[in-house]
Protein backbone atom coordinates (compact mmCIF):
# COMPACT_ATOMS: atom_id res chain seq x y z
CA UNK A 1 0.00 0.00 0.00
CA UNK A 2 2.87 2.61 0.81
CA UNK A 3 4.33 2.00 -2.59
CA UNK A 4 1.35 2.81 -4.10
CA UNK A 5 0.61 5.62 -2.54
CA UNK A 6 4.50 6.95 -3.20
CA UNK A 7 3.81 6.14 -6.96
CA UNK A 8 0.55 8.17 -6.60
CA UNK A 9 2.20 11.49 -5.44
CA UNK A 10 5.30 11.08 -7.40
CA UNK A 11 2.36 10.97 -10.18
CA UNK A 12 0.48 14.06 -9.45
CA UNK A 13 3.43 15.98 -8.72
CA UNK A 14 5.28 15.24 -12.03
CA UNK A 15 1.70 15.77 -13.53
CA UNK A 16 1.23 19.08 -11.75
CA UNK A 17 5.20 19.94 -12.71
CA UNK A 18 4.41 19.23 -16.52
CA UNK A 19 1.40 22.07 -16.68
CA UNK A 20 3.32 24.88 -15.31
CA UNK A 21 4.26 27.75 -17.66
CA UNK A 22 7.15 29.89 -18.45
CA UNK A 23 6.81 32.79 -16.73
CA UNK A 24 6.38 35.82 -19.27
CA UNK A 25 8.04 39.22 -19.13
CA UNK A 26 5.75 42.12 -17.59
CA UNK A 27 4.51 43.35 -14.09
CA UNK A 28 2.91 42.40 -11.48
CA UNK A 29 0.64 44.78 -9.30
CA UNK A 30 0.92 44.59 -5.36
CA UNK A 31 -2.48 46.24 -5.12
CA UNK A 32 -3.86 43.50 -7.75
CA UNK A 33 -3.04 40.72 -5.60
CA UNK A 34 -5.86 38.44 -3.96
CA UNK A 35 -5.33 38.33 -0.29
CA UNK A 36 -5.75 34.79 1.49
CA UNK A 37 -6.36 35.16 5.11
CA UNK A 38 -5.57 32.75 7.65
CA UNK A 39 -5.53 33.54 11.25
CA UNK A 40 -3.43 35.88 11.92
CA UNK A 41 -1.48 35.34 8.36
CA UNK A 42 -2.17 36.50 5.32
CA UNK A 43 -0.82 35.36 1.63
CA UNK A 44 -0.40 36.55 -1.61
CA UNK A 45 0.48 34.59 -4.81
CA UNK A 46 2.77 36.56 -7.17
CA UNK A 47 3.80 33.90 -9.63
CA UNK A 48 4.07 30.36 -10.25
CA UNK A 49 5.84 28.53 -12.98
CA UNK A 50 9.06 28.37 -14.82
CA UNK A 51 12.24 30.12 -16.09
CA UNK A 52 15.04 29.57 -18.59
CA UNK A 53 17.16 28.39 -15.55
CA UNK A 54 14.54 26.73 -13.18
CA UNK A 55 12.20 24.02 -13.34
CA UNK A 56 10.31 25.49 -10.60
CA UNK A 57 9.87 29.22 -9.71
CA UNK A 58 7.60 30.26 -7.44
CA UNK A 59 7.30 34.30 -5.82
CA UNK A 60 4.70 34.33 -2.55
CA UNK A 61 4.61 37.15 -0.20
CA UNK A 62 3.61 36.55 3.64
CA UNK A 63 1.87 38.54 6.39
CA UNK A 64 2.40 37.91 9.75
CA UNK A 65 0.32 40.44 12.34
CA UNK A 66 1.61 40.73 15.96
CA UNK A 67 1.22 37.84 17.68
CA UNK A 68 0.80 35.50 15.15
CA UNK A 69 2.62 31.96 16.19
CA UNK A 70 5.74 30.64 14.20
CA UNK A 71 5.50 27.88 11.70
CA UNK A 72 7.28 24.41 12.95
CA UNK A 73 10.81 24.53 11.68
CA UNK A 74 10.67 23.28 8.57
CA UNK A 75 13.33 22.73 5.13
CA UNK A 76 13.16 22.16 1.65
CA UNK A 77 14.73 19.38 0.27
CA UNK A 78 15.73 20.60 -3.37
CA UNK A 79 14.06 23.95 -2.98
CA UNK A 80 15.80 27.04 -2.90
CA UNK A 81 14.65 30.00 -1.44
CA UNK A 82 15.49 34.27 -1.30
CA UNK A 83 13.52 35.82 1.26
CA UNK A 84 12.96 40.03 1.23
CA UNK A 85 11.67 41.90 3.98
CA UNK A 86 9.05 44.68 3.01
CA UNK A 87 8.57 45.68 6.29
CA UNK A 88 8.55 44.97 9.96
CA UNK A 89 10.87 43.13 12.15
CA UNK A 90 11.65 39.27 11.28
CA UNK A 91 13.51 37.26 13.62
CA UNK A 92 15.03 34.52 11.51
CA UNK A 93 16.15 31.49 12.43
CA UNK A 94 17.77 29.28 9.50
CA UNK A 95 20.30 26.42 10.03
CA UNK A 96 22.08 27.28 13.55
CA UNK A 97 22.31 30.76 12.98
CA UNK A 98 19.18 33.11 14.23
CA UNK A 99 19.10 37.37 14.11
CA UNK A 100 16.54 39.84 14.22
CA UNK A 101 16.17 41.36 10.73
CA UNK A 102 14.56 44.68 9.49
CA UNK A 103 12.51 46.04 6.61
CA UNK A 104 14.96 45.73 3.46
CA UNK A 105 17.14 42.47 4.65
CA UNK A 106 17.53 40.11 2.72
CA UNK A 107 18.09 36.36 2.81
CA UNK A 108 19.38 32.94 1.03
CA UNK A 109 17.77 29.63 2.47
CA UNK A 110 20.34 26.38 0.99
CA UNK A 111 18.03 22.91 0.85
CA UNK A 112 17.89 20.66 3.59
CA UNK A 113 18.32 24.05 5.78
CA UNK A 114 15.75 23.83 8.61
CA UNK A 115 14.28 27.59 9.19
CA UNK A 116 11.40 29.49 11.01
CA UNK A 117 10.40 32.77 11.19
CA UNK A 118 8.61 34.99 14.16
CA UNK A 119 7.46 38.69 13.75
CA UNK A 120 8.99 40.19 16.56
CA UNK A 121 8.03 43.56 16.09
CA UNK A 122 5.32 46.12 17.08
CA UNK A 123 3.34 45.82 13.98
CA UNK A 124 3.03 43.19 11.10
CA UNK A 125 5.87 41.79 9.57
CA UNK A 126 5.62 41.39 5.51
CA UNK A 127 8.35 39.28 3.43
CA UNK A 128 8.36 38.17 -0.08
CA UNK A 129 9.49 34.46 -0.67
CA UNK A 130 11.34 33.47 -3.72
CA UNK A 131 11.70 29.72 -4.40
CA UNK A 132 13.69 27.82 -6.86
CA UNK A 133 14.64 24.92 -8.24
CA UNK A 134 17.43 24.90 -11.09
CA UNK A 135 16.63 22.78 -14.31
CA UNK A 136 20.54 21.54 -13.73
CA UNK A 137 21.43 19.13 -10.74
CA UNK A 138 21.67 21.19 -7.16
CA UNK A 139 25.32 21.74 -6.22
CA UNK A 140 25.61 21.88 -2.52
CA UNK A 141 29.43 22.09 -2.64
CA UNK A 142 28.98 25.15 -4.54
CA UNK A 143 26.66 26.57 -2.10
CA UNK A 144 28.80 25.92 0.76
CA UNK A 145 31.97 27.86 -1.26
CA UNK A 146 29.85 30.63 -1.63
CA UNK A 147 28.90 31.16 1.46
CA UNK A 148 26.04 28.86 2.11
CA UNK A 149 23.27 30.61 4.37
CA UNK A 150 22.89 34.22 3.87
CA UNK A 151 21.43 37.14 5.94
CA UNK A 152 21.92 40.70 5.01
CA UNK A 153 20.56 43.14 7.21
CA UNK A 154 19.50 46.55 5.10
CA UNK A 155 21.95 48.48 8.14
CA UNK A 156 25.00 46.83 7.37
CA UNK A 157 24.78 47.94 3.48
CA UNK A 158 27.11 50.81 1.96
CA UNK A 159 25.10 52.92 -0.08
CA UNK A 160 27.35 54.58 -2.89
CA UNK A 161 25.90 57.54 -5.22
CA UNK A 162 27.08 58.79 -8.78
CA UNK A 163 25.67 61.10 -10.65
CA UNK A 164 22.16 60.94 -8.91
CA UNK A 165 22.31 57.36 -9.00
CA UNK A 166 22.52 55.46 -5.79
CA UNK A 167 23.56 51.56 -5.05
CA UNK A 168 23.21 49.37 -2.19
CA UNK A 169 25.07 45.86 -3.38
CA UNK A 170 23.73 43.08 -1.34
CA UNK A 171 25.53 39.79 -2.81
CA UNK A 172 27.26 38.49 -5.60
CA UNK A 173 27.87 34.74 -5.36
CA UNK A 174 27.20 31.35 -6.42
CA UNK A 175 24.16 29.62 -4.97
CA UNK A 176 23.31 25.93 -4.43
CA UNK A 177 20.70 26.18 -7.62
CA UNK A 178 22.45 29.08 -9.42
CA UNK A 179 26.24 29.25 -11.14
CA UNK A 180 25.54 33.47 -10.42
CA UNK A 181 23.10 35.46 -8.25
CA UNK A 182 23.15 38.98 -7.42
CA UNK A 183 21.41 41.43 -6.04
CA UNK A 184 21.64 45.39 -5.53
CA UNK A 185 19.32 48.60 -5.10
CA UNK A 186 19.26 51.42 -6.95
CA UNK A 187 18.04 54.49 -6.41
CA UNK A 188 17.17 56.88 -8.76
CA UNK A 189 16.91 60.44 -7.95
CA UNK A 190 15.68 62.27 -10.82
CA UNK A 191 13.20 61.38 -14.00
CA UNK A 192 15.19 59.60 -16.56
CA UNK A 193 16.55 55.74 -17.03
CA UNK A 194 18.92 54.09 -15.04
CA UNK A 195 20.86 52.90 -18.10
CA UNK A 196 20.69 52.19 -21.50
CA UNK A 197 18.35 49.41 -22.57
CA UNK A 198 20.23 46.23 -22.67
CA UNK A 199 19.68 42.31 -22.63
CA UNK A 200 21.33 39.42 -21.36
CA UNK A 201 21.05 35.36 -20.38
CA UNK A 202 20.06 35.79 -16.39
CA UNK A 203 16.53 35.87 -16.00
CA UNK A 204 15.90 39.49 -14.03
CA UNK A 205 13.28 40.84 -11.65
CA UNK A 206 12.87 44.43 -10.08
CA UNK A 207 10.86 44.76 -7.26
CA UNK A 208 9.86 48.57 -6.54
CA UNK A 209 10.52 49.80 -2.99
CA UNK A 210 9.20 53.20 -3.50
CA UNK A 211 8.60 55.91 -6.05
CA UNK A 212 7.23 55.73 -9.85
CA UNK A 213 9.02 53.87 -12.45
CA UNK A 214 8.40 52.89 -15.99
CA UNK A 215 9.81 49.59 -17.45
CA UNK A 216 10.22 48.68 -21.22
CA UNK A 217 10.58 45.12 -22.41
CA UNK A 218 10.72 44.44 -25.98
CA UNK A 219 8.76 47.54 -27.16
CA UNK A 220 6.09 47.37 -24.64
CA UNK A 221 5.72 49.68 -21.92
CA UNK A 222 5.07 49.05 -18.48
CA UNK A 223 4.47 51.11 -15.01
CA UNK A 224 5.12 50.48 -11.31
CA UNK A 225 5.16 51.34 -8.11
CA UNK A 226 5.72 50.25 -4.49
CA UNK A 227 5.73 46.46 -4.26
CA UNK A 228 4.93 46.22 -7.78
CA UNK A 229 7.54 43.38 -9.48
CA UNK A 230 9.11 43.52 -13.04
CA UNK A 231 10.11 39.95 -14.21
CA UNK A 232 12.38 40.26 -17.54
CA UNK A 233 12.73 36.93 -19.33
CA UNK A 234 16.31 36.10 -20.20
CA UNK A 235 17.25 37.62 -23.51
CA UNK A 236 14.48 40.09 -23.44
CA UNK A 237 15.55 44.21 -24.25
CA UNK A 238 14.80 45.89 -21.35
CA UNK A 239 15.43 49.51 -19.45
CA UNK A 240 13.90 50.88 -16.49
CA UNK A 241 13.51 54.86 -15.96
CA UNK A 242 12.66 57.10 -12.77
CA UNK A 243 8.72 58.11 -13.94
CA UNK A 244 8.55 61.50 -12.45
CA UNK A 245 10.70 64.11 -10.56
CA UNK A 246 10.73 62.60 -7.08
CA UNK A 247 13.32 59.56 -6.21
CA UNK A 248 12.24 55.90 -6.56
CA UNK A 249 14.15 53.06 -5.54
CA UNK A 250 13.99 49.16 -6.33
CA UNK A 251 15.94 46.31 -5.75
CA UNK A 252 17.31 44.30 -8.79
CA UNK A 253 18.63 40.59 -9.07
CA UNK A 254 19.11 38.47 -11.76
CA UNK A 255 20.64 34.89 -11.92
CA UNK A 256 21.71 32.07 -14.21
């Protein structure tokens, strides 16, 4: 009876695997997104599918309110995942290594890691989850030479500025699913584009923190704002301006 039941979820999961979609260039509104409440929890769904790198690629964001109880630890077996703090206070507890973490932290959660997180501030906490899994075989090794677990807290960050153009570089490493991920913010603090329109292999998403911004992606035009998400698919032209006269600001990260 076990085996058949075994061959009956490895069914519907490879059968639920084989109907997801790539995951197409564009935006995705923050205000757009159905709210699931549970509790003291809510979740959103941002996207679901695939990329040119991953067989599996899946972007949720999470509510927790004050007082709200922490999952049981729990870890993902050939799941990778990015977690990004929108706001709050996060105390974060992955592997053997636990801090408190603030509104623009950021972390990277290995496989097999266990992890669980409590809002331990005054008001809700709110984090995006990214979760991966490559289309190549995971590479722990490589994970642990890059650093294995990672937790960036927004404070510890040097913010640089050119030219009215600010950075805050968060990592730049090798990941147990990726041969390359990195991640930065920019800020912009006039109207006009960051850069020049450009394309490239990684797969890319910018996720607004605050301001206006306008997005093009082969030809078509897109807008965003604060927790809107821009997912360029790899090769895709792309170039992302300031919209108006007041700053904006957004992280970026792209991986392959």
């Amino acid at each position: 009876m076990k085996i058949i039941l075994s061959i009956l979820f490895s069914t519907i999961v490879m059968n639920a695997l084989a109907q997801l979609k790539p995951v197409p260039s564009g935006v995705i509104r923050w205000n757009d997104l159905p709210v699931k409440k549970e509790g003291l929890r809510e979740s959103r769904k941002l996207v679901e599918g695939t990329t040119n790198e991953f067989s599996y690629f899946e972007i949720h964001a999470t509510t927790q309110q004050k007082g709200a109880v922490p999952r049981p630890p729990h870890t993902q077996p050939d799941i990778e995942e990015l977690i990004i703090i929108k706001e709050g206070k996060l105390k974060c507890s992955i592997g053997n290594k636990t801090t408190e973490l603030g509104k623009g932290s950021v972390l990277i959660i290995p496989p097999h890691e266990p992890q669980v997180f409590e809002n331990t501030g005054d008001g809700p906490v709110t984090y995006y989850v990214l979760m991966f899994r490559s289309k190549k075989p995971v590479d722990m090794e490589r994970s642990a030479k890059g650093g294995g677990i990672l937790m960036v807290n927004f404070d510890t960050t040097t913010y640089t500025e050119k030219n009215n153009r600010g950075t805050r570089k968060f990592f730049d490493r090798p990941t147990a699913m990726c041969e390359n991920y990195e991640m930065h913010i920019t800020y912009l603090k006039q109207k006009g584009p960051s850069h020049a329109p450009h394309q490239h292999v990684d797969t890319e998403i910018i996720l607004m923190i605050d301001g206006e911004s306008e997005m093009v992606i082969d030809g078509q035009t897109y807008h965003g704002s604060a927790g809107d998400l821009y997912i360029m698919e790899s090769g895709k032209m792309h170039g992302v301006a300031n919209a108006t006269d007041q700053p904006c600001s957004y992280f970026a990260f792209k991986w392959r």
